[in-house]
Structure formats: C-alpha cells, structure tokens
C-alpha atoms as a PDB file:
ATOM      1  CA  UNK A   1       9.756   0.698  -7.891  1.00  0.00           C
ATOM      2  CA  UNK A   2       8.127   1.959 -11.274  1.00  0.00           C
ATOM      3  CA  UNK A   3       8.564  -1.514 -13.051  1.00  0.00           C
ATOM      4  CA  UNK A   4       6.254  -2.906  -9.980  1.00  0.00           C
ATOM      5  CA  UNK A   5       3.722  -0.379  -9.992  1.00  0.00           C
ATOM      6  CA  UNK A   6       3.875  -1.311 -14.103  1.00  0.00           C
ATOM      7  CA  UNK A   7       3.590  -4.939 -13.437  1.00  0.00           C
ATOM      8  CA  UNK A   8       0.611  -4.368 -10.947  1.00  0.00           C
ATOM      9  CA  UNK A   9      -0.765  -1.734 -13.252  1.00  0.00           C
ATOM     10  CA  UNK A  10      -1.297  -0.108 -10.832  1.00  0.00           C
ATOM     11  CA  UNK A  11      -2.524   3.126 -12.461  1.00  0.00           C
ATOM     12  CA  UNK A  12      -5.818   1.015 -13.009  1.00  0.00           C
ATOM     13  CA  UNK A  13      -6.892   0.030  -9.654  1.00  0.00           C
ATOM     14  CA  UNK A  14      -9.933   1.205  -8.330  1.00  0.00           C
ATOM     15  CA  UNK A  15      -9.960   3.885  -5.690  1.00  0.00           C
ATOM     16  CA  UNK A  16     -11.838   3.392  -2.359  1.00  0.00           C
ATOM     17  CA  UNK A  17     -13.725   6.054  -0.745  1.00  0.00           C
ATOM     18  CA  UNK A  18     -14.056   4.758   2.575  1.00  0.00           C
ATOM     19  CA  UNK A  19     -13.042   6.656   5.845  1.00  0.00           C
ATOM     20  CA  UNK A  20     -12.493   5.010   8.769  1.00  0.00           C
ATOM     21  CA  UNK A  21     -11.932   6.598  11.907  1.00  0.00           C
ATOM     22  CA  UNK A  22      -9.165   5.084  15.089  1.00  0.00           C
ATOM     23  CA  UNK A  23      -8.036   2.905  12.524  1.00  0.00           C
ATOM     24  CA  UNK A  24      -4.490   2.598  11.287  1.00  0.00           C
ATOM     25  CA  UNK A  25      -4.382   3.419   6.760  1.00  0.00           C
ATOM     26  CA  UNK A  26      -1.290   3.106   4.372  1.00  0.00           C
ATOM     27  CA  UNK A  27      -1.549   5.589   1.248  1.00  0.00           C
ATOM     28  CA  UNK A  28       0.408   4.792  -1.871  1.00  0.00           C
ATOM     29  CA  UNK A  29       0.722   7.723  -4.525  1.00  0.00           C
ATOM     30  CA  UNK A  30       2.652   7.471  -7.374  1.00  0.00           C
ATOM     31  CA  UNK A  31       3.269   9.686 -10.378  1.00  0.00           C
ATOM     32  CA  UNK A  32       3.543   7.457 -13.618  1.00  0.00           C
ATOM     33  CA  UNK A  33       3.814   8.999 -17.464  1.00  0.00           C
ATOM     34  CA  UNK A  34       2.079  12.062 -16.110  1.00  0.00           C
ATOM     35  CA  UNK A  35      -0.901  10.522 -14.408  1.00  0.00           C
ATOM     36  CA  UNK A  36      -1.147  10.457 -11.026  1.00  0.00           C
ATOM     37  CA  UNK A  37      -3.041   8.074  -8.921  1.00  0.00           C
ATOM     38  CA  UNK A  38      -3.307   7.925  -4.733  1.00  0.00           C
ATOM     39  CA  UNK A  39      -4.757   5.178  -3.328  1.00  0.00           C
ATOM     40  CA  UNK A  40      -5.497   4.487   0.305  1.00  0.00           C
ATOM     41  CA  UNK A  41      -6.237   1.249   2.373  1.00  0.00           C
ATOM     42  CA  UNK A  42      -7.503   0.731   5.878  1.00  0.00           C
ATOM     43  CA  UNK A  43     -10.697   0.040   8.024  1.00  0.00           C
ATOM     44  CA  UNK A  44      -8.847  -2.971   9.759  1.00  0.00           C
ATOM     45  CA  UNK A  45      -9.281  -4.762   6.651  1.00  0.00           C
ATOM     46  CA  UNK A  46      -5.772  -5.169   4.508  1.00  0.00           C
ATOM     47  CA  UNK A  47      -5.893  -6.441   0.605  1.00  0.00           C
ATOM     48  CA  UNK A  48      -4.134  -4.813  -2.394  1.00  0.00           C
ATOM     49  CA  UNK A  49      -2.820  -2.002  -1.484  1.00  0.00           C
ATOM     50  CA  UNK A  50      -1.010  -3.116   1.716  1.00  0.00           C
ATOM     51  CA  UNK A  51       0.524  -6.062   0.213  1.00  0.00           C
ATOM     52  CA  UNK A  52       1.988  -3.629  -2.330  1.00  0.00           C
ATOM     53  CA  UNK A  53       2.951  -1.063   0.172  1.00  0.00           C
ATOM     54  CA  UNK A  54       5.097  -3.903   2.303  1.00  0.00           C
ATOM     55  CA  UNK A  55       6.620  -5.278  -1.763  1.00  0.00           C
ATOM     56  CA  UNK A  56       7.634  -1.676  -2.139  1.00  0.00           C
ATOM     57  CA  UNK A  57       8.948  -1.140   1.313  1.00  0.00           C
ATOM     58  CA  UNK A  58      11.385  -4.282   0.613  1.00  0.00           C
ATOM     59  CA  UNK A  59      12.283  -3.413  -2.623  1.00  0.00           C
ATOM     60  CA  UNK A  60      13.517   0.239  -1.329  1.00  0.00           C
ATOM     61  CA  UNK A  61      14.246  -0.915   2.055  1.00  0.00           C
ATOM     62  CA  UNK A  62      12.779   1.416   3.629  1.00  0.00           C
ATOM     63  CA  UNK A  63      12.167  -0.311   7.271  1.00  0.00           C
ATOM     64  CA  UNK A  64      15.508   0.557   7.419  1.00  0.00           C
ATOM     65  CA  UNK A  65      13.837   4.247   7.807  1.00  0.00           C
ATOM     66  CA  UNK A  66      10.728   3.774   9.211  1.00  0.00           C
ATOM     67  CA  UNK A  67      10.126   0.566  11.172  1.00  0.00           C
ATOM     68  CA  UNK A  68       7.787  -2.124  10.927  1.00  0.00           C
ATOM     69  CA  UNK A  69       4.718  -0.496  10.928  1.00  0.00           C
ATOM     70  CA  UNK A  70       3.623  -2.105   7.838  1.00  0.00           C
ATOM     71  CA  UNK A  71       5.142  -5.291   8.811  1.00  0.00           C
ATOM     72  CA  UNK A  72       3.308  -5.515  12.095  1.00  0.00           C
ATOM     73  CA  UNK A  73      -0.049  -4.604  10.045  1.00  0.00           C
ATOM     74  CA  UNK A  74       0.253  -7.806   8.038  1.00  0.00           C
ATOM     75  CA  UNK A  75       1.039  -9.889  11.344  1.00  0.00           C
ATOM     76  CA  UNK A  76      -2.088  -8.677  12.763  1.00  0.00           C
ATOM     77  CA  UNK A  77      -4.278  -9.864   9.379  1.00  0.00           C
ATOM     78  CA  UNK A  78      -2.766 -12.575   7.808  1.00  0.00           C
ATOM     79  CA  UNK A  79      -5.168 -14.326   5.996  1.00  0.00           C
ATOM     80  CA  UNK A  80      -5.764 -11.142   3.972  1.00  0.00           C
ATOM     81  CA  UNK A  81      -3.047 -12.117   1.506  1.00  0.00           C
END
C-alpha cells in the first residue's frame, strides 16, 4: 500500500475543498515519512482519488470487509477513468 501511494506520489496531489451535500465521498488519508495528507472525492463526479481508493481496496482486499461500495461507485461513472 505505501509503494502505491509512492508511485502515485500521492503526498503531492492537490486537495479539493468542495462539499457536497446527499452525495456519496471516499476519503483517503495516509501517513507517509511524517507528513500526512487526507484527501477527499465526491460531488457525483469520480477521478483520482476513487480510482486509487478501489487500487488500494484490491491490493488489501478489503471488499472482503466492507463490500462493494466503491465498486458499485465506479459502475455508476465509468467514463471517469
């Protein structure tokens, strides 16, 4: 999981500020060589930080946990990506 967020540098990417209400967000944070950087993606509009959140969840497995939340997301917006 650290050697993506590495490879997508991750600790660079721009925050959003953008709230949007009734809509469905995924929030990455990550602690890397003592920074620490939170980023957030909704407003019914998926990029970056989605497509991340979904390599992550396979990498880690975690719909195993949680579902297909993500998953179902990137169904709904495919051309996003």
């Amino acid at each position: 999981l650290i050697q993506k967020l590495r490879d997508e540098d991750f600790l660079r990417w721009e925050e959003k500020t953008d709230l949007c209400v009734d809509f469905p967000d995924v929030r990455i944070t990550a602690n890397l060589n003592g920074q620490r950087k939170s980023l957030v993606e909704g407003c019914n509009g998926p990029g970056k930080v989605l497509t991340l959140a979904h390599e992550l969840d396979t990498i880690s497995d975690t719909k195993s946990w949680v579902g297909n939340v993500r998953e179902e997301l990137l169904q709904e917006h495919p051309s996003s990506h």
